[in-house]
Structures are given as C-alpha cells and as structure tokens.
N, C-alpha and C. Protein backbone atom coordinates (compact mmCIF):
# COMPACT_ATOMS: atom_id res chain seq x y z
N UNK A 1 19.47 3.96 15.64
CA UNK A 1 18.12 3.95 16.21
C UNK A 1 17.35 5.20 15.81
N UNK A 2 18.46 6.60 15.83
CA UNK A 2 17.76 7.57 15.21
C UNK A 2 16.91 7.47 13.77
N UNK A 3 17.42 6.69 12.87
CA UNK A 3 17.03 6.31 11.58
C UNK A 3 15.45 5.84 12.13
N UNK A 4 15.35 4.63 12.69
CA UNK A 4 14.14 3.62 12.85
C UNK A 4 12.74 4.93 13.58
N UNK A 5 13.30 5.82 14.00
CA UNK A 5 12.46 6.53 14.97
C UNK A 5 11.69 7.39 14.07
N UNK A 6 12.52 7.72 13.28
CA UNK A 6 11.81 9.06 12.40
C UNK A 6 11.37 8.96 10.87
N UNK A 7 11.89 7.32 10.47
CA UNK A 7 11.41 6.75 9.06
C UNK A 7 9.78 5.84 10.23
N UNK A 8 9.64 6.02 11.03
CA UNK A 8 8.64 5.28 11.96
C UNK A 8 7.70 6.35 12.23
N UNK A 9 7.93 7.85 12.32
CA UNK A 9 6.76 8.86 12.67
C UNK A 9 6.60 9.09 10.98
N UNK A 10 7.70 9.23 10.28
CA UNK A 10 7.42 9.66 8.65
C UNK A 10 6.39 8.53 8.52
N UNK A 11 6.53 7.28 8.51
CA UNK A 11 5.33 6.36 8.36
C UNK A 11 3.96 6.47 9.05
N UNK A 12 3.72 6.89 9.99
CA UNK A 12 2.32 7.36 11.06
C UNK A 12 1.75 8.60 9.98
N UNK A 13 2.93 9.46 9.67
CA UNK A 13 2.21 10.59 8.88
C UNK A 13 1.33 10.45 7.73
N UNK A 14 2.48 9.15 6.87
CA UNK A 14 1.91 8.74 5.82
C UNK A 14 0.65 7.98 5.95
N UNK A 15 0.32 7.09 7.04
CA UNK A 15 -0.69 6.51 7.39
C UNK A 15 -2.09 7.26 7.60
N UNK A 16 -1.66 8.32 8.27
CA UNK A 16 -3.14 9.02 8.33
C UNK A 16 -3.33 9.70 7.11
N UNK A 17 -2.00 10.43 6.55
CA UNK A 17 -2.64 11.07 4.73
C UNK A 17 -3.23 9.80 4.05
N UNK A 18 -2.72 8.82 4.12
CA UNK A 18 -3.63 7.49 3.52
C UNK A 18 -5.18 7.60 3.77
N UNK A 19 -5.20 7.91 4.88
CA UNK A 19 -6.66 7.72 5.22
C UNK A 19 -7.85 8.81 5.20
N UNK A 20 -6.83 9.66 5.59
CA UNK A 20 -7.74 11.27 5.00
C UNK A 20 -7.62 11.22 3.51
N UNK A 21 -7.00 10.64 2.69
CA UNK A 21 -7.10 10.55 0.81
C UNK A 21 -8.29 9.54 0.85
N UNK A 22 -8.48 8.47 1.33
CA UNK A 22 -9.41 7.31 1.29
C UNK A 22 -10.93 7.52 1.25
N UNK A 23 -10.80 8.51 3.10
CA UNK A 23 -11.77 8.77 3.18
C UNK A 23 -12.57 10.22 2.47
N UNK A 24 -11.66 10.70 1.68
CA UNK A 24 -11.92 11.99 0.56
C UNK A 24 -12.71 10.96 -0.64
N UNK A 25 -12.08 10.29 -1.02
CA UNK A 25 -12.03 9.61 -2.39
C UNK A 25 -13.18 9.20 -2.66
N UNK A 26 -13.67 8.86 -1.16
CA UNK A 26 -15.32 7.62 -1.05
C UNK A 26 -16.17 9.00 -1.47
N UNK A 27 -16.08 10.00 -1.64
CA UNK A 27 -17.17 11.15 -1.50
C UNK A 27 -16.97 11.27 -3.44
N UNK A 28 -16.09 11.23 -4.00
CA UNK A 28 -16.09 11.19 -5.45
C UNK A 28 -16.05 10.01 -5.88
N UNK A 29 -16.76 10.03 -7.61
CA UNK A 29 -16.46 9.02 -8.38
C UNK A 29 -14.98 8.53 -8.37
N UNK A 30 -14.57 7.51 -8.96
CA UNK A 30 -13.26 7.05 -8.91
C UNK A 30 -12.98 6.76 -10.75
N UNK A 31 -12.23 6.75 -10.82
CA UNK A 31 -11.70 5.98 -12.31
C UNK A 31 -10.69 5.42 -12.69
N UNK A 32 -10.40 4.89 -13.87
CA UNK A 32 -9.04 4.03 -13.45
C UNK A 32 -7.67 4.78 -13.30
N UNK A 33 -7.63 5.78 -13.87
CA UNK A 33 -6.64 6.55 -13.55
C UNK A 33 -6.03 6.74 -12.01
N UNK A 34 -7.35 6.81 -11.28
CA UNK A 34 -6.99 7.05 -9.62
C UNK A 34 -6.48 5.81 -9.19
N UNK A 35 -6.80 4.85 -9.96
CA UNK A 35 -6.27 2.91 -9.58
C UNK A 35 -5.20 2.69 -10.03
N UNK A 36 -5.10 3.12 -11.38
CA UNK A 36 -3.60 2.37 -11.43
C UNK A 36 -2.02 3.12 -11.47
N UNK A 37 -2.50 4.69 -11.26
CA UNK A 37 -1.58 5.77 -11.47
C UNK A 37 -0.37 5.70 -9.63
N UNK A 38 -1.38 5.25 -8.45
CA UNK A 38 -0.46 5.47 -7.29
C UNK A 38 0.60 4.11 -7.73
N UNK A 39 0.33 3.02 -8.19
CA UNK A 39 1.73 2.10 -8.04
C UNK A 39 2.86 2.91 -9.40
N UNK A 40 2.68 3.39 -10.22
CA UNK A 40 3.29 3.95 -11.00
C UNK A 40 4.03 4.95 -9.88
N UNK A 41 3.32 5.79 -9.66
CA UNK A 41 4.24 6.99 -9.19
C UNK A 41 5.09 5.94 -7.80
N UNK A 42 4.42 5.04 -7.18
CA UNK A 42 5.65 4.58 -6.01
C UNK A 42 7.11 4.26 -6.75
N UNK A 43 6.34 3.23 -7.90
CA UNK A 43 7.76 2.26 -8.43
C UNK A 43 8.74 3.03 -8.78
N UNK A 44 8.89 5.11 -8.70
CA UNK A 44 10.13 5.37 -8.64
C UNK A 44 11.03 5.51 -7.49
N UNK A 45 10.53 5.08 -6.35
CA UNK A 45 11.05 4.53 -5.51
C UNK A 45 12.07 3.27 -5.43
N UNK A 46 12.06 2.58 -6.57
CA UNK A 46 12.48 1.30 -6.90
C UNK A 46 14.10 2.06 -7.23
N UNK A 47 14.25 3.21 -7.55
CA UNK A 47 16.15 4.17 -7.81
C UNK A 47 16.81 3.74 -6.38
N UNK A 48 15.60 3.63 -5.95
CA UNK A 48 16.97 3.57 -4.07
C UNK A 48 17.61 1.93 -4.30
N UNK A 49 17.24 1.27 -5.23
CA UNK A 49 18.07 0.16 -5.22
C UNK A 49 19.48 0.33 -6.24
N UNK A 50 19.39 0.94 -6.52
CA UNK A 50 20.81 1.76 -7.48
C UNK A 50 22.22 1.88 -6.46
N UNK A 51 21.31 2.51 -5.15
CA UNK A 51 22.68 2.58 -4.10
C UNK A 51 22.85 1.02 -3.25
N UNK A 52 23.86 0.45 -3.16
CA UNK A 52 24.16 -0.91 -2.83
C UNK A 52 23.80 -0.33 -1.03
N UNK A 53 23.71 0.29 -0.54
CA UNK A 53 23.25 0.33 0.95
C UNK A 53 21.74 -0.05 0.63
N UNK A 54 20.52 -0.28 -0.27
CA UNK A 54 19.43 -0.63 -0.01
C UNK A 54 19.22 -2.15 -0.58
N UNK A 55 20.81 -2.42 -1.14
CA UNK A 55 20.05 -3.54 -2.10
C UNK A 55 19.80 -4.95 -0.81
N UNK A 56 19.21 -5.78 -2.08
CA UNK A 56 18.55 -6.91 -0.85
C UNK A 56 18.74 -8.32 -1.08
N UNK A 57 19.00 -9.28 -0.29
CA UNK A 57 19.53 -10.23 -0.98
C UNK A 57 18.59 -11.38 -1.02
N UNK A 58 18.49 -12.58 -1.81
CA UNK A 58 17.26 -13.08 -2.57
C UNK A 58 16.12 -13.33 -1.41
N UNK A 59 16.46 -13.68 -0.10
CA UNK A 59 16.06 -14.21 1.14
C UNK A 59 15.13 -12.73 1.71
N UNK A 60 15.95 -11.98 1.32
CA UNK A 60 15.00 -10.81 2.08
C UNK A 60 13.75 -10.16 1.04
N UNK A 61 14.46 -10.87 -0.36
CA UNK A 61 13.30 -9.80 -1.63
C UNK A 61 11.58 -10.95 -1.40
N UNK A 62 12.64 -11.95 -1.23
CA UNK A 62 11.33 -13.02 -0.97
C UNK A 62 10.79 -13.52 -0.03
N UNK A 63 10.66 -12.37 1.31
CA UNK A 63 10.33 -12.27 3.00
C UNK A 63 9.22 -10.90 2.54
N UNK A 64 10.01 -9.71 1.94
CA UNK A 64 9.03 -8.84 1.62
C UNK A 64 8.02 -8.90 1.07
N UNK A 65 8.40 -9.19 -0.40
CA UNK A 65 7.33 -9.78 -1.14
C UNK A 65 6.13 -10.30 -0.64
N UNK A 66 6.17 -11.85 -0.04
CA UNK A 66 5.62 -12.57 0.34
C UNK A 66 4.92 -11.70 1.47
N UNK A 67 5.38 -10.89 2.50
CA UNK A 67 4.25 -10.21 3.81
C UNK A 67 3.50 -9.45 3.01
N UNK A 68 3.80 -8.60 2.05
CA UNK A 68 3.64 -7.67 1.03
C UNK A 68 2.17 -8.52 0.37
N UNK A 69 2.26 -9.08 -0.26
CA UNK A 69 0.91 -9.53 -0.80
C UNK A 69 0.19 -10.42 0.41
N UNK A 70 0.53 -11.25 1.47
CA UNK A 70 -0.27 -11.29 2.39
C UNK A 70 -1.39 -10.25 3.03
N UNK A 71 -0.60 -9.39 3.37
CA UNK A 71 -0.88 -7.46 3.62
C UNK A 71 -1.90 -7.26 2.63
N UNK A 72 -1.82 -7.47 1.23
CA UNK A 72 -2.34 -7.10 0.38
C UNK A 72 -3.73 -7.57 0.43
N UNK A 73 -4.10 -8.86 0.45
CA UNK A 73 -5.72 -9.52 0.71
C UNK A 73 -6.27 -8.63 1.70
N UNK A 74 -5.71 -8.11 3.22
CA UNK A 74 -6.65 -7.31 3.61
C UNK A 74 -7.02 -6.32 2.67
N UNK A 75 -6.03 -5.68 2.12
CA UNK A 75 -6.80 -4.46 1.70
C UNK A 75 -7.67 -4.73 0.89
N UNK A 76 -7.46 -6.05 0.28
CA UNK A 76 -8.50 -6.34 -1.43
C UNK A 76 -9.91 -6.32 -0.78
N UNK A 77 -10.04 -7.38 0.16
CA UNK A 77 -11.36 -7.30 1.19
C UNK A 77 -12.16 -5.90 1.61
N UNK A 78 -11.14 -4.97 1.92
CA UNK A 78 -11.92 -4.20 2.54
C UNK A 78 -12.85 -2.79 1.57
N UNK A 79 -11.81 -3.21 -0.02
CA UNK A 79 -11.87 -1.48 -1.10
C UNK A 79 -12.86 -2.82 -2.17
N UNK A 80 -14.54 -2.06 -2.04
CA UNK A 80 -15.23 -2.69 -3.00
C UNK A 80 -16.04 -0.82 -3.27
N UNK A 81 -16.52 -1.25 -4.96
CA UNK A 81 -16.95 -0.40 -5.56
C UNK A 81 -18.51 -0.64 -5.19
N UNK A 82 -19.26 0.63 -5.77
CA UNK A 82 -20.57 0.36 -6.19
C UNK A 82 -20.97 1.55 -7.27
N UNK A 83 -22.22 1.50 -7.71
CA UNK A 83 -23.00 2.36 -8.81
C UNK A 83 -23.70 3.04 -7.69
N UNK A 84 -23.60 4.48 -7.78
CA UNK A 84 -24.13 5.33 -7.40
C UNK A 84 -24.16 6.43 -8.32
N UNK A 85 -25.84 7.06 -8.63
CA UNK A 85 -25.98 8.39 -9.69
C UNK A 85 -25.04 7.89 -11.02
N UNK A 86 -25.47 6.99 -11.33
CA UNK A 86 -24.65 6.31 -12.69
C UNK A 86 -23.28 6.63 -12.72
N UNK A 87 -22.30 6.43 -11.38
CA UNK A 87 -20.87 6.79 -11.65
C UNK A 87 -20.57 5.54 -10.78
N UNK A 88 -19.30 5.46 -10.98
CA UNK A 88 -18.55 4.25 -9.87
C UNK A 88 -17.84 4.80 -8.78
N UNK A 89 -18.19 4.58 -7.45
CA UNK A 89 -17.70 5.00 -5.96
C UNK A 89 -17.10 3.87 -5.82
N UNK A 90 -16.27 4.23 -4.54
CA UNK A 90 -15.11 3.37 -3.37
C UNK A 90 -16.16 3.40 -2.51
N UNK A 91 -16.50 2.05 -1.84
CA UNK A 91 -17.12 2.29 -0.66
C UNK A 91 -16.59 2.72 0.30
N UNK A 92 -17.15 3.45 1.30
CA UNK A 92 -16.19 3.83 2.24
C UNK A 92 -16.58 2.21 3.46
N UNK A 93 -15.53 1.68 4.34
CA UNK A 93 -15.16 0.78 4.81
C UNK A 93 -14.66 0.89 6.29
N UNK A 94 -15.63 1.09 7.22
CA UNK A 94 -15.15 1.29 8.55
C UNK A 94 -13.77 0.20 8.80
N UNK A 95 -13.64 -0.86 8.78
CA UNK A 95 -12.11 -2.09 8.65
C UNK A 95 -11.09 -1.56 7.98
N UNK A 96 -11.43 -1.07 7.18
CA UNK A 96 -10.53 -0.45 6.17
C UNK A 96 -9.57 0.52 6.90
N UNK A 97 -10.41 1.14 7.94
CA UNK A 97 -9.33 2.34 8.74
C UNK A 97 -8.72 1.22 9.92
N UNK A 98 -9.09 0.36 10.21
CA UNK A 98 -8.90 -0.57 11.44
C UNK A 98 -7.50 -1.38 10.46
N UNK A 99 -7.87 -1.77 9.58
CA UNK A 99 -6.86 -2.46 9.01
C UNK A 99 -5.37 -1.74 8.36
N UNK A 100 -6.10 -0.76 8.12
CA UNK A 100 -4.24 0.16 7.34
C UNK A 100 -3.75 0.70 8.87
N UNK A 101 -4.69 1.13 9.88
CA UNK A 101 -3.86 1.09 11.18
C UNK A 101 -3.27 0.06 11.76
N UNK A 102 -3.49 -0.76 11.79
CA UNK A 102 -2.99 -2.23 11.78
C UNK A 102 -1.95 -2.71 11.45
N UNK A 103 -2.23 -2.60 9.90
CA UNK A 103 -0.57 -3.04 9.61
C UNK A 103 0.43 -1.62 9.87
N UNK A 104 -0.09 -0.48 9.87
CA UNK A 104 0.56 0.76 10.17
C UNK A 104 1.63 0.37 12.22
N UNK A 105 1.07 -0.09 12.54
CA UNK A 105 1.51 -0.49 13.82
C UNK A 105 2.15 -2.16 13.59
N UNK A 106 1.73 -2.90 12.45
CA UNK A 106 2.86 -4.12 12.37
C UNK A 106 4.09 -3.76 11.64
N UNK A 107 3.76 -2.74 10.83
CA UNK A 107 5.15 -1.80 10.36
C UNK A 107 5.85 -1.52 11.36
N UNK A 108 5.43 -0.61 12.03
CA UNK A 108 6.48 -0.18 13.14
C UNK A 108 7.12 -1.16 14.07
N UNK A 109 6.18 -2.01 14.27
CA UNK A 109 6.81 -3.18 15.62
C UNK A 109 7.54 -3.76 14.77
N UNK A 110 7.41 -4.39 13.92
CA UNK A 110 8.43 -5.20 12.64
C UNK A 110 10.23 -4.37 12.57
N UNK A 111 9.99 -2.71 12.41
CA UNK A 111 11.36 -2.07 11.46
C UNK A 111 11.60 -1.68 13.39
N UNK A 112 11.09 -1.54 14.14
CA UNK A 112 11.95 -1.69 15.36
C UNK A 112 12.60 -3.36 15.94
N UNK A 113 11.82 -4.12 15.78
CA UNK A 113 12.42 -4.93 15.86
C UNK A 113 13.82 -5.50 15.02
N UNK A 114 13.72 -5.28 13.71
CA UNK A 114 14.69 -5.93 13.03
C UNK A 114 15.39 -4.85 12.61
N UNK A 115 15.28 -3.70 13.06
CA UNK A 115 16.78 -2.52 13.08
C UNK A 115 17.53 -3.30 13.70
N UNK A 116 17.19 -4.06 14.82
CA UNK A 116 18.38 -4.66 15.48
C UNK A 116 19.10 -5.54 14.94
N UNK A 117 18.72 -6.10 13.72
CA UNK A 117 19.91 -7.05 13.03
C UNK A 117 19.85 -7.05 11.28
N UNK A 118 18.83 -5.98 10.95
CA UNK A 118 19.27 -5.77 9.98
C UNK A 118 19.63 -4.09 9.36
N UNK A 119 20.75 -4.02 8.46
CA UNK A 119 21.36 -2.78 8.05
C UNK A 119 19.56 -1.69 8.16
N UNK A 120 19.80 -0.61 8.61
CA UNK A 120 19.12 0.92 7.84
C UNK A 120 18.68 0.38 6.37
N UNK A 121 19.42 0.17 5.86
CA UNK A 121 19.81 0.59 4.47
C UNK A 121 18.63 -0.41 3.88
N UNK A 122 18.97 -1.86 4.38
CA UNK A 122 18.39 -2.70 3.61
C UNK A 122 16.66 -2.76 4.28
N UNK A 123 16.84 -2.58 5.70
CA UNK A 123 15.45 -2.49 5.73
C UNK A 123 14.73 -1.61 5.32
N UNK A 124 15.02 -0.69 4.95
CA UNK A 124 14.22 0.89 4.27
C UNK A 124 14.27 -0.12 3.03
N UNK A 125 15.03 -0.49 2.36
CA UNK A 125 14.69 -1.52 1.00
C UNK A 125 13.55 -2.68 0.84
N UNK A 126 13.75 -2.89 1.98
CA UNK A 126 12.49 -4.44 2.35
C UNK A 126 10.92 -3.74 2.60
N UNK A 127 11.31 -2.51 3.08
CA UNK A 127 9.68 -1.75 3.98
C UNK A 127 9.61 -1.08 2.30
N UNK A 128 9.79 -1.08 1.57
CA UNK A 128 9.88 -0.07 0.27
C UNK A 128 9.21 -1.57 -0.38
N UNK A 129 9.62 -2.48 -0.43
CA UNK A 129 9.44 -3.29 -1.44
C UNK A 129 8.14 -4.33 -0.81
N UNK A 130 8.34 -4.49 0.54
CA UNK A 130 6.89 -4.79 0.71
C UNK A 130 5.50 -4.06 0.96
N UNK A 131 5.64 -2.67 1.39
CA UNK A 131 4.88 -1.79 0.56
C UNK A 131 4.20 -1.79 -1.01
N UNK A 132 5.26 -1.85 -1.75
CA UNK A 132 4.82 -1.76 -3.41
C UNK A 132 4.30 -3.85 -3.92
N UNK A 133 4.30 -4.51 -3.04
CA UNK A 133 4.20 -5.76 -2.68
C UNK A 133 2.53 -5.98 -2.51
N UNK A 134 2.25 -4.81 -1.41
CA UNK A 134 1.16 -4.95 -1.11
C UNK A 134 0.05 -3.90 -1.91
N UNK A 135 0.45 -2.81 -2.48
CA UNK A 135 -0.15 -2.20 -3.47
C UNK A 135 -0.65 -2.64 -4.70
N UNK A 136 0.66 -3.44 -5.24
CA UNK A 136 0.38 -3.83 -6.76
C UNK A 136 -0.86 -4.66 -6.77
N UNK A 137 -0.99 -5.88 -6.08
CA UNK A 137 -2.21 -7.13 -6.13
C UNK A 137 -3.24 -5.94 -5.46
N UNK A 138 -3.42 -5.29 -4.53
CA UNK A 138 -4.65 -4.25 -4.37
C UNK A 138 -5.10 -3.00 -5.67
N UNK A 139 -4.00 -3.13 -6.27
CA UNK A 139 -4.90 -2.17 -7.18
C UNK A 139 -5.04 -2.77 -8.60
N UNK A 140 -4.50 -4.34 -8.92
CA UNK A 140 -4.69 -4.86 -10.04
C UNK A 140 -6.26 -5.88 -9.88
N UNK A 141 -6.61 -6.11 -8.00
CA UNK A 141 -8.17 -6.29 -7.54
C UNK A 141 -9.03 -4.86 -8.03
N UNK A 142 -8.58 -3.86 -7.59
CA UNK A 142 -9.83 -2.94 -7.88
C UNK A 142 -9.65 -2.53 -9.31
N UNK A 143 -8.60 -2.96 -10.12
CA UNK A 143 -9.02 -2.61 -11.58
C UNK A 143 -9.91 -3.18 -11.94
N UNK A 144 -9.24 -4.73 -11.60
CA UNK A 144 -10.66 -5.71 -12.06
C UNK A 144 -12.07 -5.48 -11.72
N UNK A 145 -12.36 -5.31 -10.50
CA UNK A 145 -13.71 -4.78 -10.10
C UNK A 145 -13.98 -3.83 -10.78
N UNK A 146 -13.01 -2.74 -10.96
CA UNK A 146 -14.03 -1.29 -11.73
C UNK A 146 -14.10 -1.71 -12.50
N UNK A 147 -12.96 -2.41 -13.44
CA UNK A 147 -13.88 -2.86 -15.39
C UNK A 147 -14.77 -3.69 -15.32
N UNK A 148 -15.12 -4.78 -14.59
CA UNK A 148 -16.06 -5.52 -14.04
C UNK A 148 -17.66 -4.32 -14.18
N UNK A 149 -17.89 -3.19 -13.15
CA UNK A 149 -19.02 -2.27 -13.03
C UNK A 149 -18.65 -1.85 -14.26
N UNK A 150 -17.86 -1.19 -14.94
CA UNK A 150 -17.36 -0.24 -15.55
C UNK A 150 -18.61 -0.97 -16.60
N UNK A 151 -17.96 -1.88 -17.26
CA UNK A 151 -18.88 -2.95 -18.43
C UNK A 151 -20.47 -3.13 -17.94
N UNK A 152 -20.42 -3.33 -16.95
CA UNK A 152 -22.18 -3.89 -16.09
C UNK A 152 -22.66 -2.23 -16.34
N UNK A 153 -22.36 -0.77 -16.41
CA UNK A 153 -22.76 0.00 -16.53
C UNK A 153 -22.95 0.52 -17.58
N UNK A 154 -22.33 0.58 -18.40
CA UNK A 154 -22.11 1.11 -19.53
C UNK A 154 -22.15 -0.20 -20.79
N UNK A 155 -22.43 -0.94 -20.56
CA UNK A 155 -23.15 -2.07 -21.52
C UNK A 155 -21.56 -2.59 -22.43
C-alpha cells in the first residue's frame, strides 16, 4: 500500500508541473519540437518493461491502451492553436485544467483501487503505458493542427 501512496502523491506532483508547463507554454510561441519531443523523451520509460515485475499480459496492454486513447480525445478537445503576431500559440483552455485534474483524480481512484488485485509491478506498467497511450494520439492531433496553421501561415 506504501507503493500506491507515494507513486499517487509523485503523480499529484506531476499533475500540477503539467499544468504550470501548460499554462507557461500558452504565453510563448510553440513549435513542433515542443509537440513531438515530450512522447520521445517518455518512451524511455518503455526499459521498465525489461524487468519481468512490470511486464503485462495481452489483457492488461489492451485495458491500458484502450483508457489511454479514450483519455486522449479529452485532451485533443481541449489543446487548439491559433495565429497570434504571425507566430503559432497553444490556447490557453480553462477545461483543460478541469480535465488533466480529472483524470489526475481517475488515476488515483483507479491505482488504489486495483493495487488490490493487481501486482505493484504491473500496475506501474499499465499507468506507464496508458499514460504514453494517451499522449501519443494528443500530440500526433496537435502536430496535425500546427502543420495545418503552420502551411495557412506561411503559404
């Protein structure tokens, strides 16, 4: 239970740096580098499946997955661009903080609940993989949108 408690405040932490980066980001231009560089740096997270305590078996890769890009449409909804001073911005998105708190609290009720019947090991594997689940389709939406302006701006 000690595990679930403190991979559960490490997650709250991460939730609000999410949102203090978000709400930084809306104040600068964006580019694609800032879009497609965070799923890169997660997917080395993908080594913790090397140790057989995280691995996952087909039933659970395709439970994550699947909440993982569900998860994911909110965020596509809420991160739209615009042209401002001839550069491309993130809008900033009052839902947007309502919604990553959201699932930030269906995270937690979820990995307390199913510590109780499933390993540490594998659920830190499942919360890892539906995480990068719900990233990938959100930032392969805002690529498309920025090359979308990107082209509408720059001819």
């Amino acid at each position: 239970m000690n595990y679930v408690v403190v991979s559960s405040i490490g997650a709250v932490f991460m939730g609000f740096f999410v949102l203090f980066i978000r709400m930084k980001a809306a104040n600068k231009p964006t580019n694609l580098r800032k879009i497609i560089l965070p799923p890169f740096f997660m997917s080395s997270g993908a080594l913790m499946y090397f140790s057989p305590q995280f691995r996952l078996t087909p039933m659970e890769i395709l439970e994550a997955v699947i909440v993982g890009m569900l998860f994911s449409i909110l965020l596509i909804k809420t991160s739209q661009f615009e042209i401002r001073d001839n550069d491309i911005y993130l809008k900033r998105s009052k839902a947007f903080i309502f919604i990553l708190v959201g699932l930030l609290v269906v995270r937690v009720v979820l990995k307390t609940i199913l510590s109780s019947t499933i390993d540490i090991g594998q659920l830190s594997g499942m919360f890892f993989l539906l995480a990068f689940s719900m990233i990938v389709p959100w930032r392969v939406a805002m690529y498309r949108d920025f090359k979308k302006l990107h082209k509408q701006l720059h001819g």
